[in-house]
N, C-alpha and C. Protein backbone atom coordinates (compact mmCIF):
# COMPACT_ATOMS: atom_id res chain seq x y z
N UNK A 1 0.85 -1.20 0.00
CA UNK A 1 0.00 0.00 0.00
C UNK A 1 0.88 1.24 0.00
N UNK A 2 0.48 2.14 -0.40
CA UNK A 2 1.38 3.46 -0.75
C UNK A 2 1.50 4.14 0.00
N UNK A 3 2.14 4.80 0.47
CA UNK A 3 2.56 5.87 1.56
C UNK A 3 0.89 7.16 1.08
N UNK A 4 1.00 7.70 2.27
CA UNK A 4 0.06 8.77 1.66
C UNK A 4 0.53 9.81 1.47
N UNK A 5 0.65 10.80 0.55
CA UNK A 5 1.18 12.01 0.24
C UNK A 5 0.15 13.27 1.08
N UNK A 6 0.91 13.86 1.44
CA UNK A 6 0.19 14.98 1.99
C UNK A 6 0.18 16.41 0.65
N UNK A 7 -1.27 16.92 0.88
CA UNK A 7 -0.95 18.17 -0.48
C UNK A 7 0.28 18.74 -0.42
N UNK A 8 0.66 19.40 -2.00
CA UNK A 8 1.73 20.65 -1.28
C UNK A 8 1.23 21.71 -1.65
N UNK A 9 1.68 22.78 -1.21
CA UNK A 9 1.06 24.34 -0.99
C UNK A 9 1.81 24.72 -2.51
N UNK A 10 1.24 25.93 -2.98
CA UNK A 10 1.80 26.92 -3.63
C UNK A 10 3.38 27.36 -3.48
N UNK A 11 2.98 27.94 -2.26
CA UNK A 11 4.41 28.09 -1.49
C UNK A 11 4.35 27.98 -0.13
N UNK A 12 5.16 27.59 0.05
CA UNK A 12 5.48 27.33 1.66
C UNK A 12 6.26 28.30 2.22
N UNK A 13 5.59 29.49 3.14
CA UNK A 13 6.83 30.13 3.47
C UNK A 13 7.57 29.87 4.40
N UNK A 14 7.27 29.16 5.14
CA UNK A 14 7.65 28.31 6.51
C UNK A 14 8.95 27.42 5.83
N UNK A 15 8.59 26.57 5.37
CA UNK A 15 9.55 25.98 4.85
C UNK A 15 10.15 26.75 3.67
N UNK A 16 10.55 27.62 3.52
CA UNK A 16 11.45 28.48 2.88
C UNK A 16 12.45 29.04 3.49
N UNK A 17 11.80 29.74 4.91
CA UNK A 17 12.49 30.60 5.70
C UNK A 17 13.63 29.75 6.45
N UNK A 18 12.90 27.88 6.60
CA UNK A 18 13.75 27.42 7.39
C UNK A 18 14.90 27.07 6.00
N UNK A 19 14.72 26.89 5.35
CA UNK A 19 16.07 26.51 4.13
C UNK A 19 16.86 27.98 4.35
N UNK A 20 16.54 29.38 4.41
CA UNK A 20 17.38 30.23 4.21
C UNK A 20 17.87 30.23 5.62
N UNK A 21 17.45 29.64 6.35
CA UNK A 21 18.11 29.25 7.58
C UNK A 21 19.56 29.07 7.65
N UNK A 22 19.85 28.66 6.85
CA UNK A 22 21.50 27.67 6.43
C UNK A 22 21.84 28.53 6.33
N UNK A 23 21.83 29.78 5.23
CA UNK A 23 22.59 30.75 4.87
C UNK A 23 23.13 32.03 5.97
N UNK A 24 22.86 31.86 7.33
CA UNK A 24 23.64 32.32 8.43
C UNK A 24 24.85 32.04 8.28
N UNK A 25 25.25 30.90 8.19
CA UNK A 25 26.81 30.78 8.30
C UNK A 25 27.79 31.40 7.22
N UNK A 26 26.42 31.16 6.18
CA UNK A 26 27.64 32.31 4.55
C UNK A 26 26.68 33.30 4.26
N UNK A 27 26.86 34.68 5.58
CA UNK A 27 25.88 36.02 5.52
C UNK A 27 26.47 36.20 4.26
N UNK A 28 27.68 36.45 4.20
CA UNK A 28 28.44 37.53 3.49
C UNK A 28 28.40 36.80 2.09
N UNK A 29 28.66 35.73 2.01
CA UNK A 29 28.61 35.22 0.66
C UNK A 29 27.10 35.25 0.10
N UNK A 30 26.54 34.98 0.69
CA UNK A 30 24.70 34.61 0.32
C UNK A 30 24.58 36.42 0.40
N UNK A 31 24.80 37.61 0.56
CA UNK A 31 24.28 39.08 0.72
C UNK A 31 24.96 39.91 -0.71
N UNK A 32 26.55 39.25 -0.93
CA UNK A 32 27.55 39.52 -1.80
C UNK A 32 26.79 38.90 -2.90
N UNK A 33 26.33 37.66 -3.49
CA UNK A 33 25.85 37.68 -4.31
C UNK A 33 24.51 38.11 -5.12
N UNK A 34 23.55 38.56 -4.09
CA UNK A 34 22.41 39.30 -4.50
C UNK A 34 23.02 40.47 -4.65
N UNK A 35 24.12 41.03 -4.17
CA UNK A 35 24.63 42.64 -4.56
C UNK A 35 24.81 42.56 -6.08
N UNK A 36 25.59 40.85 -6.21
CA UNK A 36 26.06 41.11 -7.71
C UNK A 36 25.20 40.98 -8.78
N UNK A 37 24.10 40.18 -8.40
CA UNK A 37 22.62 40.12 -9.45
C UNK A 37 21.74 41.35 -9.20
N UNK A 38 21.85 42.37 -8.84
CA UNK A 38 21.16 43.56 -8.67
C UNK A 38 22.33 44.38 -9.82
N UNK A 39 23.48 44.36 -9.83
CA UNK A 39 24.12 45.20 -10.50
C UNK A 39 24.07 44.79 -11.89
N UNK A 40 23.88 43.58 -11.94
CA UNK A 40 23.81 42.66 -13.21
C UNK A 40 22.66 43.21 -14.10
N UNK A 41 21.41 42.93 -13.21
CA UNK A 41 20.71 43.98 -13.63
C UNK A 41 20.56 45.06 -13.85
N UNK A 42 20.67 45.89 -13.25
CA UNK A 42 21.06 47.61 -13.81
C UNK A 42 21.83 47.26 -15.05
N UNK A 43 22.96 46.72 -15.03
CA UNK A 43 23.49 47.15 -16.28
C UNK A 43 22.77 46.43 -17.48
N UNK A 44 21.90 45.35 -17.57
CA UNK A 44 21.23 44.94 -18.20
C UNK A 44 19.90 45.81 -19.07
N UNK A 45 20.19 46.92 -17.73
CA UNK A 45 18.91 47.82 -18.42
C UNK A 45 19.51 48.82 -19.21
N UNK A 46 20.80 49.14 -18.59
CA UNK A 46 21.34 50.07 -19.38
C UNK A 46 21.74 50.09 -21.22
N UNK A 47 22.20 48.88 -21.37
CA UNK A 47 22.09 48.52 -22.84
C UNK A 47 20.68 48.76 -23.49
N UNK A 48 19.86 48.63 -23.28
CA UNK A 48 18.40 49.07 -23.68
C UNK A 48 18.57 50.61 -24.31
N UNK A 49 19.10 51.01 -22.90
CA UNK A 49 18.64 52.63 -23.21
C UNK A 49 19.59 53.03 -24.01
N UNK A 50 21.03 52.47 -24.42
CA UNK A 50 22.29 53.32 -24.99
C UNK A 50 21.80 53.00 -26.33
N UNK A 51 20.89 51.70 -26.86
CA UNK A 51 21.02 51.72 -28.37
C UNK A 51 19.83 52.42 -28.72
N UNK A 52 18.88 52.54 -27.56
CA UNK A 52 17.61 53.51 -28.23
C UNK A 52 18.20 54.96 -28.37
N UNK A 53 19.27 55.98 -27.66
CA UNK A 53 20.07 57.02 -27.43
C UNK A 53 20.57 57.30 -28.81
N UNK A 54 20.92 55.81 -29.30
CA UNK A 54 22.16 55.55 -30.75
C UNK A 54 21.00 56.07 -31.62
N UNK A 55 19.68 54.84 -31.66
CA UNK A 55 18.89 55.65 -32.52
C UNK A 55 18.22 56.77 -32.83
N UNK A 56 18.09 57.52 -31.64
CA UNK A 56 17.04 58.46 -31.72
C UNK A 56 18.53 59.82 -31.92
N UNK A 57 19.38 59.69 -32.02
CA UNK A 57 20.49 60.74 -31.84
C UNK A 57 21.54 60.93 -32.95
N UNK A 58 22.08 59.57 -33.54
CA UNK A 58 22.93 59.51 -34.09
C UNK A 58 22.67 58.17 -35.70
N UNK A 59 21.97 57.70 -35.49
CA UNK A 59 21.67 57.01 -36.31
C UNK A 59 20.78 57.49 -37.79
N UNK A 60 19.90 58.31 -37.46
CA UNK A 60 18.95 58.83 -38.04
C UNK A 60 19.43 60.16 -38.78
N UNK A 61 20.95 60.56 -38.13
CA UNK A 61 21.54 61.84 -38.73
C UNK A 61 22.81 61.25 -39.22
N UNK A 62 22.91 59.72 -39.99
CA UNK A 62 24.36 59.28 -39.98
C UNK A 62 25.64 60.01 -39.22
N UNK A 63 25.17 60.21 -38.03
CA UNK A 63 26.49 60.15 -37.28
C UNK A 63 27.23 59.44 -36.78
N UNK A 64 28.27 58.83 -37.47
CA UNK A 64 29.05 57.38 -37.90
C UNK A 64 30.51 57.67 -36.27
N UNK A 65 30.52 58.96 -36.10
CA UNK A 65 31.94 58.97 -35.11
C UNK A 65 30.86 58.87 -33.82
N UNK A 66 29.92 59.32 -33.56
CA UNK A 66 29.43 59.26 -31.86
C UNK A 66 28.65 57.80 -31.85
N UNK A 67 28.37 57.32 -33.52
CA UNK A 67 27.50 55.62 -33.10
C UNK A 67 28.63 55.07 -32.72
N UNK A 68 30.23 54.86 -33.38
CA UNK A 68 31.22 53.96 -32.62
C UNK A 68 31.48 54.17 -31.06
N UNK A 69 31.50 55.51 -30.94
CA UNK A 69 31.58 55.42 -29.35
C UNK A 69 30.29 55.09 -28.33
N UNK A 70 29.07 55.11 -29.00
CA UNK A 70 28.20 54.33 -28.23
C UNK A 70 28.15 52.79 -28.22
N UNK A 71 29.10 52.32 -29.59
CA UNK A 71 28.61 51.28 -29.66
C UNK A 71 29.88 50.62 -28.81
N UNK A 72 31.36 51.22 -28.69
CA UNK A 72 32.52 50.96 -28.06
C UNK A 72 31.80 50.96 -26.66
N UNK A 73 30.98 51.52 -25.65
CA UNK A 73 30.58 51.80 -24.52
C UNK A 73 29.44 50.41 -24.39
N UNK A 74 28.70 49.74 -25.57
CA UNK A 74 28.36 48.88 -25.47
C UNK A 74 28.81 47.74 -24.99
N UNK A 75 30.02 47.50 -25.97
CA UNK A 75 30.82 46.28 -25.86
C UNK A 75 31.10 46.27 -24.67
N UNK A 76 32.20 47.41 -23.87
CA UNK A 76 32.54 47.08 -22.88
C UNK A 76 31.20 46.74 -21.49
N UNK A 77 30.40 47.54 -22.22
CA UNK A 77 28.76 46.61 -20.81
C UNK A 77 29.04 45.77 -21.19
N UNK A 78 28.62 45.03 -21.86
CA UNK A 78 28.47 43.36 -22.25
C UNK A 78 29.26 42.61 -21.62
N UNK A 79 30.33 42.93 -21.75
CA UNK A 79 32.24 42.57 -21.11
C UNK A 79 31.84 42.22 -19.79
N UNK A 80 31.21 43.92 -19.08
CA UNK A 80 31.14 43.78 -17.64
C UNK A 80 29.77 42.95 -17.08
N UNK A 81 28.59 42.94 -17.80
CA UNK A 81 27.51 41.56 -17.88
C UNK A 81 28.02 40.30 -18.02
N UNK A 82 28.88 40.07 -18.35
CA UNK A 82 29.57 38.46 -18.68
C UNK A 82 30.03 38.36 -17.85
N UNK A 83 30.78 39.22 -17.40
CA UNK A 83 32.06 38.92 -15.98
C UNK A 83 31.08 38.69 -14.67
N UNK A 84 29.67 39.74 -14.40
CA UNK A 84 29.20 40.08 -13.39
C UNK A 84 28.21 38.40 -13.43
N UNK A 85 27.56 38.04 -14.81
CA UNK A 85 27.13 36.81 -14.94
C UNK A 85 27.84 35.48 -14.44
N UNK A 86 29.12 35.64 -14.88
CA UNK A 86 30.03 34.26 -14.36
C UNK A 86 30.38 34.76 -12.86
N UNK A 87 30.17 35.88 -12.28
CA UNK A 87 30.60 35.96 -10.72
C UNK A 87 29.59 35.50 -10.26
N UNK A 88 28.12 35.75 -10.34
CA UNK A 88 27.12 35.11 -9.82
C UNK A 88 26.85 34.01 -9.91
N UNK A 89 26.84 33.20 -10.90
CA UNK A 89 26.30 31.88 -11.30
C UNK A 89 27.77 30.94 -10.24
N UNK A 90 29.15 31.13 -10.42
CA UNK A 90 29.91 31.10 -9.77
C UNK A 90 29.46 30.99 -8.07
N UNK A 91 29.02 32.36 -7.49
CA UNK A 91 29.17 32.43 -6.06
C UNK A 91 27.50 31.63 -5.18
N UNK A 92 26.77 31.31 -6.48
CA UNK A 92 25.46 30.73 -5.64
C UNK A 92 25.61 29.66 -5.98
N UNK A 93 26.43 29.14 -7.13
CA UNK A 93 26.33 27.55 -7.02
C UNK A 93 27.41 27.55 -5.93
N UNK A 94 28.32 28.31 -5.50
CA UNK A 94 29.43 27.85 -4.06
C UNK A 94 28.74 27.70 -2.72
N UNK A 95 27.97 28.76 -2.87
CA UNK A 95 26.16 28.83 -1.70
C UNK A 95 25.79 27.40 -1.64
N UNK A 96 25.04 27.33 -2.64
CA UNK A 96 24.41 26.03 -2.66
C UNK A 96 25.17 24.54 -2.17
N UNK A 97 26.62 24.54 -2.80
CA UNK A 97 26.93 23.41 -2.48
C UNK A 97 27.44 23.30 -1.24
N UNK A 98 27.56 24.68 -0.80
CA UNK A 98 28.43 24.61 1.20
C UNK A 98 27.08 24.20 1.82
N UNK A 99 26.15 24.87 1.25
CA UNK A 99 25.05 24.66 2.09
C UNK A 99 24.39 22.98 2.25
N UNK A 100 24.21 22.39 1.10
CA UNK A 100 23.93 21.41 0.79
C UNK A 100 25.22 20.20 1.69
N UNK A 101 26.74 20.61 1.49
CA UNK A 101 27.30 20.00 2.20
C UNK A 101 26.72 19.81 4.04
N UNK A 102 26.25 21.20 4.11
CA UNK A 102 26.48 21.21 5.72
C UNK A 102 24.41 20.50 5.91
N UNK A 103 23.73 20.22 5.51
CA UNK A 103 22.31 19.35 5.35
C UNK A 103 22.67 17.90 5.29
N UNK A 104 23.90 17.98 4.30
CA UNK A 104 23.66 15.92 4.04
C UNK A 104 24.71 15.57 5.65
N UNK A 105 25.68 16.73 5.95
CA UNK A 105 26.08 16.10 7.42
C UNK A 105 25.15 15.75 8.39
N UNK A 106 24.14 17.02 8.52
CA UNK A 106 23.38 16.81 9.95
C UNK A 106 22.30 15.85 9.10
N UNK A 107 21.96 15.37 7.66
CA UNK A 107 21.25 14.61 7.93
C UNK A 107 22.16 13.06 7.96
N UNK A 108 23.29 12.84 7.66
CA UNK A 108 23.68 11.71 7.90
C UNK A 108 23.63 11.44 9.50
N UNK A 109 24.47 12.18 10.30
CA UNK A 109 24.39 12.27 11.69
C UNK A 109 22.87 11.61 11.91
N UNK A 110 22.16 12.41 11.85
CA UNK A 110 20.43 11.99 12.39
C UNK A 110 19.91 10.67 11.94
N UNK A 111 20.68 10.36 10.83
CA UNK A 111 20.31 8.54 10.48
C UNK A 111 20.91 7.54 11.13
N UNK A 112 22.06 7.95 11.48
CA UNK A 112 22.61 6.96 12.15
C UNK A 112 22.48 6.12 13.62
N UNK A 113 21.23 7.37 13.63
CA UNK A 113 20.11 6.92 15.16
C UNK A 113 19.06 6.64 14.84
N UNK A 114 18.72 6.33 13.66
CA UNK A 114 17.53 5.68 13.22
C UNK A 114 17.61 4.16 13.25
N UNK A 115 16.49 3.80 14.26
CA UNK A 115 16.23 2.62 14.26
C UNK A 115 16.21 1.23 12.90
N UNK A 116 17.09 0.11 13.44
CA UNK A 116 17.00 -0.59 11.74
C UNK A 116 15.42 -1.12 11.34
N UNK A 117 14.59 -1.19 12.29
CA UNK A 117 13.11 -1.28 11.95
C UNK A 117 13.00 -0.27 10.59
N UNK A 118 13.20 1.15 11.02
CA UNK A 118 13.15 1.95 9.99
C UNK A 118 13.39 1.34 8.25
N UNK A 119 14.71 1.31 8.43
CA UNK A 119 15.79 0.38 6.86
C UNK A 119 14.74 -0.37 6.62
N UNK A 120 14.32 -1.35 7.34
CA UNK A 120 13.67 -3.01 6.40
C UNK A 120 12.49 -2.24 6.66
N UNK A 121 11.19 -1.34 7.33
CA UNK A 121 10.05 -0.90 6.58
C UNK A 121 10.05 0.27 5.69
N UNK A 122 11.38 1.14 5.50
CA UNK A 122 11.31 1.61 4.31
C UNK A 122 12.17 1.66 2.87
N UNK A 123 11.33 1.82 1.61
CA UNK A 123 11.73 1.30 0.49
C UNK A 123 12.88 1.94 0.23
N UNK A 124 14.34 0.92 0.06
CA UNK A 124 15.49 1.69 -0.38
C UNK A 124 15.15 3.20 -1.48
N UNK A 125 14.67 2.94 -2.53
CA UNK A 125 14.58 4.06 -3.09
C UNK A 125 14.16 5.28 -2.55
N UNK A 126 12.93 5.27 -1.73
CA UNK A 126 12.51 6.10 -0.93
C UNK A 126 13.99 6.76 -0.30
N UNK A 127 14.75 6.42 0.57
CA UNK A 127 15.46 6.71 1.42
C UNK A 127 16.76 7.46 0.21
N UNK A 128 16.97 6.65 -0.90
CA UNK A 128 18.08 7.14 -1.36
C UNK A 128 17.34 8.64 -2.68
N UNK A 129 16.05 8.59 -2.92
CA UNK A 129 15.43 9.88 -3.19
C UNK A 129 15.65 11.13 -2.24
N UNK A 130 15.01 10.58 -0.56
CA UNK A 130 15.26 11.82 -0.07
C UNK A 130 16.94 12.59 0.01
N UNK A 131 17.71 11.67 0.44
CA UNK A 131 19.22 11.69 0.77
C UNK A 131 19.63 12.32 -0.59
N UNK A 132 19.60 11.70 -1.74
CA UNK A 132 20.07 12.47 -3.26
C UNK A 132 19.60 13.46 -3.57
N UNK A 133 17.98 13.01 -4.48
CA UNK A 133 17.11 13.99 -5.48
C UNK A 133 16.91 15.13 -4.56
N UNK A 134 16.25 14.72 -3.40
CA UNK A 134 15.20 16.48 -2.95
C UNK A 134 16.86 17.30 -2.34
N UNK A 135 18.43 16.77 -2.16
CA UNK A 135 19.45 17.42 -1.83
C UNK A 135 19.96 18.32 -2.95
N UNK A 136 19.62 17.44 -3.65
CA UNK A 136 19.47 18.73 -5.04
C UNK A 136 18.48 19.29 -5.85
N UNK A 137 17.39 19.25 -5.02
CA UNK A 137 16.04 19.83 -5.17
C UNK A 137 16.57 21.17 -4.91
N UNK A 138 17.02 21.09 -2.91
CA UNK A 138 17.15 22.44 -2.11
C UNK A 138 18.62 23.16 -3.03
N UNK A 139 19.26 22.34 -3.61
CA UNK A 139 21.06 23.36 -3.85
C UNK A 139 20.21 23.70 -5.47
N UNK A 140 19.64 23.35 -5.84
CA UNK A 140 18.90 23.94 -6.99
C UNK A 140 17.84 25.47 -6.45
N UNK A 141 17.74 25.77 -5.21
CA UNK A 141 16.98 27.10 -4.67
C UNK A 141 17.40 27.86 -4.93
N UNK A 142 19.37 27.63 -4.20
CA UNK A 142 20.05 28.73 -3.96
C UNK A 142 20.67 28.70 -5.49
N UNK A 143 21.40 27.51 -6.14
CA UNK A 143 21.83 28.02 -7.56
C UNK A 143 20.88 28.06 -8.67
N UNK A 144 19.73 28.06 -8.49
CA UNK A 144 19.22 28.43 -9.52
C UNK A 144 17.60 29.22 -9.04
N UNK A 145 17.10 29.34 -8.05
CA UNK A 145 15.72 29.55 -7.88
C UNK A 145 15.86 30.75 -6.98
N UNK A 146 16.26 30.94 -5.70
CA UNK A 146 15.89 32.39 -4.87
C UNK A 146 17.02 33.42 -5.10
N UNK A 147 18.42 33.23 -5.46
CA UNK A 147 18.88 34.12 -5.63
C UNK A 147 19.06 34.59 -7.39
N UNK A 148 18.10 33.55 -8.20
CA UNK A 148 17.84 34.49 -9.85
C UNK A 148 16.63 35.50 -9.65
N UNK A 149 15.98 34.76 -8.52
CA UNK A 149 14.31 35.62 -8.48
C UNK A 149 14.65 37.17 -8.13
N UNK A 150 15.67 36.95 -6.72
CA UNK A 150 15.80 38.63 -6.34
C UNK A 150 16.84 39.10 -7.77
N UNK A 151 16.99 38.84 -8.19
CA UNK A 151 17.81 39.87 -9.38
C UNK A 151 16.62 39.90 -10.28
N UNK A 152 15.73 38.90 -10.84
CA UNK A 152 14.95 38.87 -11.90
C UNK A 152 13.95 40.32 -11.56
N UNK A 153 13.38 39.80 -10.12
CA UNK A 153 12.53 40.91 -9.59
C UNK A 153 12.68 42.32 -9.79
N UNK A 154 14.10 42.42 -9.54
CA UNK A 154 14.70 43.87 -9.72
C UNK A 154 15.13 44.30 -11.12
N UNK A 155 15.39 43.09 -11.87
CA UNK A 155 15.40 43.78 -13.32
C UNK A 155 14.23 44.08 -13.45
N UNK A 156 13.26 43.42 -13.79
CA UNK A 156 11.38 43.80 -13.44
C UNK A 156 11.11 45.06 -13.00
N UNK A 157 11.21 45.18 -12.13
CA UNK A 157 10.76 46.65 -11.49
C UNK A 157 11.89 47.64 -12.10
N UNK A 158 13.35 47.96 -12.70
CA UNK A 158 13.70 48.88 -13.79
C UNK A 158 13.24 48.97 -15.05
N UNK A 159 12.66 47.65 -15.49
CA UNK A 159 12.31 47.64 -16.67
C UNK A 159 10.99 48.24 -17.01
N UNK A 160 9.92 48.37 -15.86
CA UNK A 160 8.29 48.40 -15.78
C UNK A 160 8.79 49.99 -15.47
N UNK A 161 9.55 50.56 -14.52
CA UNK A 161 10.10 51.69 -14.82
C UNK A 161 10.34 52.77 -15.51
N UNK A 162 11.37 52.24 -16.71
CA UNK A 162 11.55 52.90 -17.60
C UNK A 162 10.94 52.51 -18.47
N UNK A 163 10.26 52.11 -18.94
CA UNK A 163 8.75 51.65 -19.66
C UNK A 163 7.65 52.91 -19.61
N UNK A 164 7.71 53.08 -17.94
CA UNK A 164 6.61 54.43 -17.74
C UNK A 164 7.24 55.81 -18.20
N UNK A 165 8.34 55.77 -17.31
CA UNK A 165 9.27 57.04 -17.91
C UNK A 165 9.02 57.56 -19.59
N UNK A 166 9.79 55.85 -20.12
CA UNK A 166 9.81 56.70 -22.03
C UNK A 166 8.29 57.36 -22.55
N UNK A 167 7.71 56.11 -22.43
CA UNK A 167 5.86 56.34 -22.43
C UNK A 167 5.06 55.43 -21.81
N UNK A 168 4.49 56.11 -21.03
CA UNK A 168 3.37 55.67 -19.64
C UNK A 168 2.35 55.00 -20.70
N UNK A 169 2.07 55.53 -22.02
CA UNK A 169 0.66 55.27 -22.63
C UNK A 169 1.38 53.56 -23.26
N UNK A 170 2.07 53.66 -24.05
CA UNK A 170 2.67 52.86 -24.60
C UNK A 170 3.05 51.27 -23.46
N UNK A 171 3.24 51.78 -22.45
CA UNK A 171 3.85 50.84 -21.11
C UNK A 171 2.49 50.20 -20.17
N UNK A 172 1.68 50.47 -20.14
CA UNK A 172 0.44 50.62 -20.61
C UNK A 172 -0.57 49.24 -21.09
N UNK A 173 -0.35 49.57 -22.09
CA UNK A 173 -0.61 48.85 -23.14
C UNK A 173 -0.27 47.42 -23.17
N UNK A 174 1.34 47.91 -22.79
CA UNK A 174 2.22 46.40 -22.90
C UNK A 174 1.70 45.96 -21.43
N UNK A 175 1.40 46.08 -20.89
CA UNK A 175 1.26 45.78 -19.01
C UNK A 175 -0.13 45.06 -19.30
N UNK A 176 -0.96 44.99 -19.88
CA UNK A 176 -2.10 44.71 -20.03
C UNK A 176 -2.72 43.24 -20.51
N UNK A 177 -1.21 42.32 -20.72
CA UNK A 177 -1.28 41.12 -21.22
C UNK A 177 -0.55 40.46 -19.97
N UNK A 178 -0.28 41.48 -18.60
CA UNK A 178 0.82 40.89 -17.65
C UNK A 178 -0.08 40.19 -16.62
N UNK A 179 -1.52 40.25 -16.27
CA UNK A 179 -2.49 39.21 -15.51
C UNK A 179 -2.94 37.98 -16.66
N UNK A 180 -3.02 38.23 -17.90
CA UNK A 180 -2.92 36.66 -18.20
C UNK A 180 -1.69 35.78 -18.68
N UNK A 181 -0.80 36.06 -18.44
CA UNK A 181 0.46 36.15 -18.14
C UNK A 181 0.65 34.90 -16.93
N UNK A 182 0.18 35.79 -15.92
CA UNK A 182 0.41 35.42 -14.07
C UNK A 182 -0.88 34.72 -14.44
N UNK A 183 -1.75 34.58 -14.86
CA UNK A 183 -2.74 33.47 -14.22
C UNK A 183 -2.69 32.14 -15.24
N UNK A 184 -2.09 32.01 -16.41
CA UNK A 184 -1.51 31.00 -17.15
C UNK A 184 -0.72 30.47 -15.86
N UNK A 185 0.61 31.20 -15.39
CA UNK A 185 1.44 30.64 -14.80
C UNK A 185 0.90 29.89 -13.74
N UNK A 186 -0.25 30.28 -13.10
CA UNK A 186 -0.91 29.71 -12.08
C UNK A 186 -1.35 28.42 -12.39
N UNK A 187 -2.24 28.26 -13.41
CA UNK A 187 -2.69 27.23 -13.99
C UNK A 187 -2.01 26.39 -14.08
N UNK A 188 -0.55 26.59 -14.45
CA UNK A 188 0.47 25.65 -15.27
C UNK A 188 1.14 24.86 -13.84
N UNK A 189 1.39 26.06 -13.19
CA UNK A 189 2.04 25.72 -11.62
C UNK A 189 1.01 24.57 -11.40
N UNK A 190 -0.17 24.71 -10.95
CA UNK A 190 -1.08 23.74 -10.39
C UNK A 190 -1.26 21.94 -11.30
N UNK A 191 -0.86 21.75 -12.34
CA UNK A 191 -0.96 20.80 -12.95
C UNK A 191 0.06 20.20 -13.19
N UNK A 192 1.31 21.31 -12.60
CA UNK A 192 2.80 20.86 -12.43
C UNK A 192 3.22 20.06 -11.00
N UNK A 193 2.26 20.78 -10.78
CA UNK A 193 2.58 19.86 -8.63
C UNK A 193 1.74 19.39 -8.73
N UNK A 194 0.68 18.84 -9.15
CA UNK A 194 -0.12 17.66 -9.27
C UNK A 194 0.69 16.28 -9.82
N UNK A 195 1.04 16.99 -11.21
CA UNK A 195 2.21 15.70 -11.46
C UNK A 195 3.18 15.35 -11.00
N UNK A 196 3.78 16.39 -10.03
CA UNK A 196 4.81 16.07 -8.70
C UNK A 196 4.35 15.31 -8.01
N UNK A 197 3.10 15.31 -7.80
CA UNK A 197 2.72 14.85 -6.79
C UNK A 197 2.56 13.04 -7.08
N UNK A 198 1.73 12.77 -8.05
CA UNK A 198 1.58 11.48 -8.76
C UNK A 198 2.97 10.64 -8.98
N UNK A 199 3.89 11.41 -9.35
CA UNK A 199 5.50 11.13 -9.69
C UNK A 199 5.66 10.42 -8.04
N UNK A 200 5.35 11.42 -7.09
CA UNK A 200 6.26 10.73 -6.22
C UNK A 200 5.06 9.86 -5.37
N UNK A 201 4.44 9.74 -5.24
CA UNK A 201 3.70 8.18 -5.21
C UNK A 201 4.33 6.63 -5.48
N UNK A 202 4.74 7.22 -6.45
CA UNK A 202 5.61 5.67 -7.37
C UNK A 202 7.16 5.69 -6.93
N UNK A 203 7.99 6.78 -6.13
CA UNK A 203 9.10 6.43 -5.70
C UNK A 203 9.57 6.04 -4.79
């Protein structure tokens, strides 16, 4: 007979807060790298605005000496987006895996007082799912899920920004496809953890 699955939530913030729990011991590394995905962004926005500058200034009046130096001021963003890209992707997968190191200790520790009743009533796979897959469920948060969100977020909010700034009417407009957007995603979310859910039934 099958274990019973309990629902899962949307989000759990409870169990979120306790995963960022870990990241006490690397303040500085886990704070240092959201500094560097916030800057990542800014400059991400900034390329936007230097080639619309190119067009509306120099392009339209063949001005061939001030487009190279906008476009020389390009390159080197890009340069500094690549570098600021490989420092991040770099310092949260180092997050993730200290963190993940210091989980599979205290959870090895805590098994080793588990009763062998435990072992022979539960299914090896079971045991070597939780111990493996969901250990790189959680180092998949930090390198790829909560620290892309706070940079994503913040590119988001410069971009919805200067959107209003150039033209409010125009920004607008585009904003107006952004609730069916978010309620697709809802939909999709919900039929995605359903099949999570069915998936792990069978492991």
């Amino acid at each position: 007979m099958s274990k019973k699955i309990h629902p899962l939530k949307a989000f759990d913030f409870t169990l979120l807060f306790k995963v960022i729990n870990y990241t006490k011991a690397y303040k500085f590394l886990f704070i240092s790298t959201i500094i560097i995905s916030f800057f990542f962004a800014f400059l991400s926005i900034i390329r936007p605005l230097l080639i619309q500058y190119a067009f509306d200034n120099y392009i339209l009046i063949f001005d061939l000496e001030s487009l190279s130096k906008i476009i020389f001021l390009i390159l080197i963003l890009l340069v500094f987006e690549a570098f600021l890209q490989f420092l991040f992707v770099y310092r949260s997968n180092l997050l993730a895996h200290k963190i993940i190191n210091n989980i599979r200790n205290e959870l090895f520790e805590k098994m080793l007082y588990f009763k062998v009743n435990y072992f022979d009533s539960t299914p090896t796979g079971q045991i070597i799912t939780r111990v493996v897959s969901d250990m790189e469920s959680i180092s998949a948060i930090f390198s790829q899920g909560l620290l892309v969100v706070f940079g994503d977020l913040f590119k988001l909010f410069l971009i919805i920004t200067c959107m209003l700034l150039v033209d409010w009417k125009l920004a607008f407009v585009s904003l107006l496809f952004l609730p069916f957007l978010i309620l697709s995603t809802i939909i999709f979310q919900k039929y995605m953890r359903d099949a999570f859910v069915s998936v792990r039934k069978y492991i």
